[in-house]
C-alpha atoms as a PDB file:
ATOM      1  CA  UNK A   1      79.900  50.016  22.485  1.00  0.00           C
ATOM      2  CA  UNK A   2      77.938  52.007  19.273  1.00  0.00           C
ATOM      3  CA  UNK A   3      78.154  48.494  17.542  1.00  0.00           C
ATOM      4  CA  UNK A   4      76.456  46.655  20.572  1.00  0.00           C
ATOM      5  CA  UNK A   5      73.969  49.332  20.149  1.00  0.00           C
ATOM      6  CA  UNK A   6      73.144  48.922  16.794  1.00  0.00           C
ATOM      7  CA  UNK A   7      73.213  45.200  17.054  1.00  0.00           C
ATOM      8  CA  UNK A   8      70.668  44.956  19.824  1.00  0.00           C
ATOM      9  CA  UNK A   9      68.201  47.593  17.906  1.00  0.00           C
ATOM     10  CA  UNK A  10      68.359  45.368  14.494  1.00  0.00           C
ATOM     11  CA  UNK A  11      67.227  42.655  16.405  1.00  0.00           C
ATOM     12  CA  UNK A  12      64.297  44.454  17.879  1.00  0.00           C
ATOM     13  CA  UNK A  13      63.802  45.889  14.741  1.00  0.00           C
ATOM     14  CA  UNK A  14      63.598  42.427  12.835  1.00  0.00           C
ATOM     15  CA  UNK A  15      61.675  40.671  16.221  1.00  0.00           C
ATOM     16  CA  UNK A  16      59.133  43.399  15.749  1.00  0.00           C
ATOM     17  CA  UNK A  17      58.585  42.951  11.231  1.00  0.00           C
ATOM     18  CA  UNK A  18      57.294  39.392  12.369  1.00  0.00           C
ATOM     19  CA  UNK A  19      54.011  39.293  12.760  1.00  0.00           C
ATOM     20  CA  UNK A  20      51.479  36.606  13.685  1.00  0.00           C
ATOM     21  CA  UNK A  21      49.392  34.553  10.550  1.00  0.00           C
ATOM     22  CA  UNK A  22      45.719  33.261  10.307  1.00  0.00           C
ATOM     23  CA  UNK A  23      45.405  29.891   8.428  1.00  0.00           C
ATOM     24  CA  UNK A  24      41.810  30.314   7.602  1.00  0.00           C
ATOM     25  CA  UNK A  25      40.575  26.245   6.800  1.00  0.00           C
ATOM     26  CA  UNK A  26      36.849  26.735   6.399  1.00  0.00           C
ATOM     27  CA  UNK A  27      34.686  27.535   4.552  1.00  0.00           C
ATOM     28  CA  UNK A  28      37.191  29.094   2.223  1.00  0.00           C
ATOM     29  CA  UNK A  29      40.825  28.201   2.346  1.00  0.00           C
ATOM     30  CA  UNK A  30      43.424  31.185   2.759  1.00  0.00           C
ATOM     31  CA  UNK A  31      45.691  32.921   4.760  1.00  0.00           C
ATOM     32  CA  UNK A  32      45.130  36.529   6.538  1.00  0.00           C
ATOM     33  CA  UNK A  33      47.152  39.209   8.169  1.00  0.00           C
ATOM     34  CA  UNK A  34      46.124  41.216  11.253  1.00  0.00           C
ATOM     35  CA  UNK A  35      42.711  42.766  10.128  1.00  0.00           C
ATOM     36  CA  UNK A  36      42.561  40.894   6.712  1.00  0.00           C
ATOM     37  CA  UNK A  37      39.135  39.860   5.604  1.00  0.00           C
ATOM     38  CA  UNK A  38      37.828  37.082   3.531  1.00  0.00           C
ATOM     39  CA  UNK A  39      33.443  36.684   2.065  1.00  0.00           C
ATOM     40  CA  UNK A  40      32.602  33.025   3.085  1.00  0.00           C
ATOM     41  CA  UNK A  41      29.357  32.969   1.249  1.00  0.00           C
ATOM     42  CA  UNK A  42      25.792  32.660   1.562  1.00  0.00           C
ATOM     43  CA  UNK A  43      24.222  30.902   4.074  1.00  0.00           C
ATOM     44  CA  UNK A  44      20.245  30.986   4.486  1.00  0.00           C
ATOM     45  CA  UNK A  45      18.173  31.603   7.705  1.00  0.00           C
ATOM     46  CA  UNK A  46      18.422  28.950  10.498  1.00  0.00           C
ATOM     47  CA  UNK A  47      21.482  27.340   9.539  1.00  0.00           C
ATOM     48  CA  UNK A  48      24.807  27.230  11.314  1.00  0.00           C
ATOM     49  CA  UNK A  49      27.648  28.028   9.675  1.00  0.00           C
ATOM     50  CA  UNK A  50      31.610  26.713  10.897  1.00  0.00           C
ATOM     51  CA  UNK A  51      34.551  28.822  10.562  1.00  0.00           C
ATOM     52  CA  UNK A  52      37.680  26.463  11.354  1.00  0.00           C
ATOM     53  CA  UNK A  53      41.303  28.218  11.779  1.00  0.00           C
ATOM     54  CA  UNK A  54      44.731  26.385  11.856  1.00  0.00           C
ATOM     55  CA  UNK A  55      46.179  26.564  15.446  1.00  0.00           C
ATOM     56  CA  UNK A  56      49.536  27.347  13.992  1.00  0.00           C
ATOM     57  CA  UNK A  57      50.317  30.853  14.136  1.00  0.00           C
ATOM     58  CA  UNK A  58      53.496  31.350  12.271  1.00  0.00           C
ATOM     59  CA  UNK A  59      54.760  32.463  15.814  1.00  0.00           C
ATOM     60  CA  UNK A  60      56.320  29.101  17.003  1.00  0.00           C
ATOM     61  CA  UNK A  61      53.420  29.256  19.745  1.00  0.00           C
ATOM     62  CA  UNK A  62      50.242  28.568  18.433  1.00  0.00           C
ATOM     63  CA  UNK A  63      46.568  30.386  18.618  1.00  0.00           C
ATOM     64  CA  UNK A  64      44.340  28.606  21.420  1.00  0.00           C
ATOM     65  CA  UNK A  65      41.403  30.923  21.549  1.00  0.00           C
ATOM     66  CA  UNK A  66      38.825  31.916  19.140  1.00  0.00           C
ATOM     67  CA  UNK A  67      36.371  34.205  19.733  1.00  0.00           C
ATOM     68  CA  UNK A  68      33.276  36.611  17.654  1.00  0.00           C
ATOM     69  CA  UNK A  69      33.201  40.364  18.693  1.00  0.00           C
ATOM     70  CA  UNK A  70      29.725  40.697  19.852  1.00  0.00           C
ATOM     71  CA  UNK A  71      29.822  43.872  19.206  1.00  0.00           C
ATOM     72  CA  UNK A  72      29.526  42.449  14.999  1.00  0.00           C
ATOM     73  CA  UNK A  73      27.058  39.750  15.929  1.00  0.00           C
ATOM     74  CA  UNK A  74      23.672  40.967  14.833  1.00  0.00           C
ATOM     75  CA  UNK A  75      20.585  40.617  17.305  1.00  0.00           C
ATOM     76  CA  UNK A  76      19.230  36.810  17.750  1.00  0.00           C
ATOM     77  CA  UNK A  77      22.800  35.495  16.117  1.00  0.00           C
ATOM     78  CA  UNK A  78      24.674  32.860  18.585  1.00  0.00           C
ATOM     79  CA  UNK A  79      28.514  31.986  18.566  1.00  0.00           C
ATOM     80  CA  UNK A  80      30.003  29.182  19.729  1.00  0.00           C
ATOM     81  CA  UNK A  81      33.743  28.395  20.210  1.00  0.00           C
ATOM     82  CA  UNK A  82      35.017  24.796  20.165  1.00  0.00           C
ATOM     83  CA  UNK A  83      38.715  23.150  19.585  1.00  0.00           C
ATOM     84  CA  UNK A  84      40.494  20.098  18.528  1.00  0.00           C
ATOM     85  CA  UNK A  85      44.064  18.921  18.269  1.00  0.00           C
ATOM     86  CA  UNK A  86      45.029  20.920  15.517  1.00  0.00           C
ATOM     87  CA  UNK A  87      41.965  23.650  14.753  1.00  0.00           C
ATOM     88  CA  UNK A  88      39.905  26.448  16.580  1.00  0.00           C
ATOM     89  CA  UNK A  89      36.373  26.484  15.612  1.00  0.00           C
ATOM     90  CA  UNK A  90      33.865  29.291  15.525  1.00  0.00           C
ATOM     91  CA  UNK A  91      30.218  28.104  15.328  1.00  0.00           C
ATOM     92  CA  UNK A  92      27.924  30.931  13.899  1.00  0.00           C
ATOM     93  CA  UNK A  93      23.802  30.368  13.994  1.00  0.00           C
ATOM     94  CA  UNK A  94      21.906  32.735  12.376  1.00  0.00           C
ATOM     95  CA  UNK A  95      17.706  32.758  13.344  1.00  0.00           C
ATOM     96  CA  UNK A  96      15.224  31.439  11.762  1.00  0.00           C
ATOM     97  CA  UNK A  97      13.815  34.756  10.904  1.00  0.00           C
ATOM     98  CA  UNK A  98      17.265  36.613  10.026  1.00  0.00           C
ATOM     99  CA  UNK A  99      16.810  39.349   7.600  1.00  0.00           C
ATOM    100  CA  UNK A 100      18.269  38.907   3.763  1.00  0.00           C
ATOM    101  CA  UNK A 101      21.714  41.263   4.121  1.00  0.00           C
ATOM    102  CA  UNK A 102      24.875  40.765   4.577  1.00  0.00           C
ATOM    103  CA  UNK A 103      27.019  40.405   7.738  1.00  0.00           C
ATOM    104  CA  UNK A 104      30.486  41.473   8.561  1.00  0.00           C
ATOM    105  CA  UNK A 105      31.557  39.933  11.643  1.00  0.00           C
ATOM    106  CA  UNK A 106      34.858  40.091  13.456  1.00  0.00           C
ATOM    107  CA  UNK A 107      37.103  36.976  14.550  1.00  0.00           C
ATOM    108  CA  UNK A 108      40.003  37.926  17.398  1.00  0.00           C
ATOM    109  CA  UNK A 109      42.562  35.011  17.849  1.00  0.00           C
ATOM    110  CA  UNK A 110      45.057  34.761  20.592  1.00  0.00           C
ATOM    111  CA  UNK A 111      47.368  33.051  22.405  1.00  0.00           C
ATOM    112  CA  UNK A 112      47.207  33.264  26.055  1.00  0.00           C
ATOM    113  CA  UNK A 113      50.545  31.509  27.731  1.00  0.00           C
ATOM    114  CA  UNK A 114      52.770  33.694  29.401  1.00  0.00           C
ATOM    115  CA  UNK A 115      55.225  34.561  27.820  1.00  0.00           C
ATOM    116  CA  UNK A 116      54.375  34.680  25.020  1.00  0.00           C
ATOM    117  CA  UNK A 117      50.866  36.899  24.725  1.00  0.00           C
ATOM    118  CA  UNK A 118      50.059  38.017  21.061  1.00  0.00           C
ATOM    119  CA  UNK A 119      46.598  38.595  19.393  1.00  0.00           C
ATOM    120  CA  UNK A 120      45.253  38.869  16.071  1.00  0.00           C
ATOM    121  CA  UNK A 121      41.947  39.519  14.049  1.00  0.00           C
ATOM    122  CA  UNK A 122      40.640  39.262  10.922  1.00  0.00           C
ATOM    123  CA  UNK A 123      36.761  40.063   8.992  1.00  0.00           C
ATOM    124  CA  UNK A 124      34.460  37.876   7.685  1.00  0.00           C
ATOM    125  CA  UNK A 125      31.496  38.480   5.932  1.00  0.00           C
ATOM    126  CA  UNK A 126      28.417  36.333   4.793  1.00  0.00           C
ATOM    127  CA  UNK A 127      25.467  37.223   2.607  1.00  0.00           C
ATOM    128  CA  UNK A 128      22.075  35.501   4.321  1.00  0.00           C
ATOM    129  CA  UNK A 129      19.927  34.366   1.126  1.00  0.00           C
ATOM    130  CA  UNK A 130      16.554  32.483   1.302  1.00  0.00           C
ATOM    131  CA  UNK A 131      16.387  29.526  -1.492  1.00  0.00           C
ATOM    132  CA  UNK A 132      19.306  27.864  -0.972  1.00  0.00           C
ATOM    133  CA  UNK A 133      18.513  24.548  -1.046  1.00  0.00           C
ATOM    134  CA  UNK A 134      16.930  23.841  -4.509  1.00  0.00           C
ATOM    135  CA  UNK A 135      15.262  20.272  -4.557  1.00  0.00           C
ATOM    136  CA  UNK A 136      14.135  18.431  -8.067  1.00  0.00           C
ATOM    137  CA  UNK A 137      12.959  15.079  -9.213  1.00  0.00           C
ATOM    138  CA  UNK A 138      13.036  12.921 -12.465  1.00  0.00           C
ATOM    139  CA  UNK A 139      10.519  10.666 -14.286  1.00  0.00           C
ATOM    140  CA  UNK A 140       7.383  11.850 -12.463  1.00  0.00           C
ATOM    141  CA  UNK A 141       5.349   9.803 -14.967  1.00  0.00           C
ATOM    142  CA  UNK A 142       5.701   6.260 -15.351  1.00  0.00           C
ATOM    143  CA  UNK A 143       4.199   3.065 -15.953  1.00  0.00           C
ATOM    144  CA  UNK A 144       4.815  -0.096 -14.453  1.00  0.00           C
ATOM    145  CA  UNK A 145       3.153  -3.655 -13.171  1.00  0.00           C
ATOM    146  CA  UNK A 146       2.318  -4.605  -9.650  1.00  0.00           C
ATOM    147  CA  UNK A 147       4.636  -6.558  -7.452  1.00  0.00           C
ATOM    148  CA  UNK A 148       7.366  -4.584  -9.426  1.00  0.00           C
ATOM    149  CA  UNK A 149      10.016  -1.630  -8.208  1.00  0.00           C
ATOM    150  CA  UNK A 150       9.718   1.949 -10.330  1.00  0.00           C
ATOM    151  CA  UNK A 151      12.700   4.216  -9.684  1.00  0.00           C
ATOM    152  CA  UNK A 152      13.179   7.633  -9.935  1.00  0.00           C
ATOM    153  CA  UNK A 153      16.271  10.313  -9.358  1.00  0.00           C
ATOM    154  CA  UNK A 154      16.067  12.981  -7.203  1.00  0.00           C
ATOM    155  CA  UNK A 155      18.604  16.278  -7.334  1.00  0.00           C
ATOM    156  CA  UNK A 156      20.173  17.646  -4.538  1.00  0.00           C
ATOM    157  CA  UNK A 157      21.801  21.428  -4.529  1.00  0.00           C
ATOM    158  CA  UNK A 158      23.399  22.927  -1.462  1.00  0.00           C
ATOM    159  CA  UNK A 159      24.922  26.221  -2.149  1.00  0.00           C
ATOM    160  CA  UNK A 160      24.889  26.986   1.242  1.00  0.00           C
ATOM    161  CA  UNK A 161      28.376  27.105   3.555  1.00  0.00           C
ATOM    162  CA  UNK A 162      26.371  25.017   5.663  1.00  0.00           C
ATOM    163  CA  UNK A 163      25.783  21.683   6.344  1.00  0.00           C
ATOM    164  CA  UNK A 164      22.189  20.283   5.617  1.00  0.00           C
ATOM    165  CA  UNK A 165      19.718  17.490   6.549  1.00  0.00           C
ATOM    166  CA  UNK A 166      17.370  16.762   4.362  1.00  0.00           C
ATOM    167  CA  UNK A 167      14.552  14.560   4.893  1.00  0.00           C
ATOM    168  CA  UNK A 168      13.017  12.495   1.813  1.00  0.00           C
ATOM    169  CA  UNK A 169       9.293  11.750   2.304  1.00  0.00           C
ATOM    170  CA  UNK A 170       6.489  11.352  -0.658  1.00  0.00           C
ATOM    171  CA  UNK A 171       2.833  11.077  -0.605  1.00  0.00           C
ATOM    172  CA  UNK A 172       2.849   7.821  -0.938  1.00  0.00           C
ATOM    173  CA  UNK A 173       1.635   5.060   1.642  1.00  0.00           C
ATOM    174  CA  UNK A 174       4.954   4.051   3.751  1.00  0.00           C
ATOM    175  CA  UNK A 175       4.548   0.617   2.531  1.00  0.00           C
ATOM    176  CA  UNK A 176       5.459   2.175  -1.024  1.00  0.00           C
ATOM    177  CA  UNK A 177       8.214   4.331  -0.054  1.00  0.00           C
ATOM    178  CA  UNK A 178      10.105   4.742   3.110  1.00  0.00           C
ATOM    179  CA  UNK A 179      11.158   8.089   4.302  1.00  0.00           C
ATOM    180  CA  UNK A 180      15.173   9.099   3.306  1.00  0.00           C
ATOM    181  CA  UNK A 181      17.494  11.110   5.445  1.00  0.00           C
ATOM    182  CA  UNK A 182      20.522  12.869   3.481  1.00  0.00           C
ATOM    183  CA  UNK A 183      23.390  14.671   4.603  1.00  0.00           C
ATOM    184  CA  UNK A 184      24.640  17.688   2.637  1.00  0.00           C
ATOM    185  CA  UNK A 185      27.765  19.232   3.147  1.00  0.00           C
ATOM    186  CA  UNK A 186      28.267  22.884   2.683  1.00  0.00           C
ATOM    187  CA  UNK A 187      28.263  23.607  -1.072  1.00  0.00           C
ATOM    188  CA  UNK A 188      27.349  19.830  -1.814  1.00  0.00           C
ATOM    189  CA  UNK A 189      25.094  18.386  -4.554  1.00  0.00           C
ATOM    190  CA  UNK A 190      23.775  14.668  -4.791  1.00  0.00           C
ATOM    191  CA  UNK A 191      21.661  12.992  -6.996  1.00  0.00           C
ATOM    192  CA  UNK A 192      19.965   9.839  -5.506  1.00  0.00           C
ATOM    193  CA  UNK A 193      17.868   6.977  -6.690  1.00  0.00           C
ATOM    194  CA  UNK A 194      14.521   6.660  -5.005  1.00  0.00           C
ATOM    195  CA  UNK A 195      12.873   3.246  -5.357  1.00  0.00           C
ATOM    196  CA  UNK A 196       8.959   2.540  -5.432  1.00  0.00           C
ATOM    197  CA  UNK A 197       7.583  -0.460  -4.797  1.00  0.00           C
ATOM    198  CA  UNK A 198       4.106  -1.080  -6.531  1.00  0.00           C
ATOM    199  CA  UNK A 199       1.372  -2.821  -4.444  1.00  0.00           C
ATOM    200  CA  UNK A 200      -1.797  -2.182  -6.294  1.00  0.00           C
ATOM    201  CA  UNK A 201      -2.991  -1.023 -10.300  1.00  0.00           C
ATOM    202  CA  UNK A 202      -3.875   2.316 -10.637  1.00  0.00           C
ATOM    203  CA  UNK A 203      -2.429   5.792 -10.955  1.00  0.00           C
ATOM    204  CA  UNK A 204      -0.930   7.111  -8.438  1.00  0.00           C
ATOM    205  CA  UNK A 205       0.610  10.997  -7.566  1.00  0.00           C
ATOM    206  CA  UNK A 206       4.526  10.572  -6.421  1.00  0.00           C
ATOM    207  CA  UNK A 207       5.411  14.043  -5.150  1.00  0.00           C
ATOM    208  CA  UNK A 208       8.791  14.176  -2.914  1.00  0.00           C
ATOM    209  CA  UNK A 209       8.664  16.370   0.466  1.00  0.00           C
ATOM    210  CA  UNK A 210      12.301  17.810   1.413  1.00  0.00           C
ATOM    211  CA  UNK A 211      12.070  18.954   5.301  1.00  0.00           C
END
């Protein structure tokens, strides 16, 4: 009978040393304990950021709810939770006029099928910057014929974790140059070749517009 006993509390003892794990996918790529915390960046004012977790728990049943602790949310900031097949997604928005500081916000995962009912959390902090997007353009100055195509490159920097649209428009007649649209992934930089189409002689001021 003591060696039933000890049997039985071993196995509680060794059920109880495993623990849940979060398999943090975006926008840096680790894995947490229970109250582990990771920095995710810099993100400016306006923009949303995605934080994307692994369903898999290390449990055998897997996570199926995400959620942000309002109580770490600061005032104007939305969250929005979304899923897919294999990830839980946490949607963070910070306003347009968001204060330069940094953020510590507070993820809880859990799993809510009965049995079994377990529940995690981990920290995650972002610094909010202003001039993240840095914009530049090559061969302002150059000569050409009419009836001809000029060209000139145009730099891209994201260091944002979030995504970016960036619209490419000059001061130029539409006829000259059409308008761009470019997609920017978090931490994402692209160089592009804009083409200029000359219709009449004369100098002319090519300035690009990012909006």
């Amino acid at each position: 009978m003591f060696k039933k006993v000890l049997l039985v509390l071993f196995v509680l003892a060794l059920a109880c040393s495993v623990q849940a794990e979060v398999f943090l996918i975006e926008p840096v790529d680790t894995k947490l304990s229970d109250s582990g915390e990771a920095f995710f960046g810099q993100m400016a004012c306006g923009e949303t950021m995605r934080v994307i977790v692994n369903k898999k728990s290390g449990m055998g049943a897997p996570w199926d709810e995400i959620a942000v602790d309002p109580s770490t949310l600061p005032p104007g900031w939305k969250a929005v939770a979304t899923e897919t097949d294999k990830t839980l997604i946490a949607e963070i928005t910070a306003p347009a006029n968001a204060i330069v500081s940094t953020q510590r916000l507070r993820f809880v995962l859990s799993n809510s099928s009965q049995p079994p009912f377990f529940a995690e959390s981990f920290f995650g902090s972002v610094s909010v910057r202003e001039n993240l997007l840095a914009v530049t353009i090559e061969n302002l100055q150059q000569r050409t014929v009419v009836g001809s195509t000029v060209q000139f490159r145009l730099n891209l920097n994201n260091d944002s974790i979030a995504s970016n649209t960036v619209l490419v428009r000059s001061s130029l007649p539409e006829y000259w140059f059409k308008p761009v649209e470019v997609e920017l992934q978090p931490k994402e930089s692209k160089t592009l070749a804009l083409d200029v189409f000359v219709f009449s002689y004369g100098e002319r001021q090519f300035s690009s517009l990012a909006g």
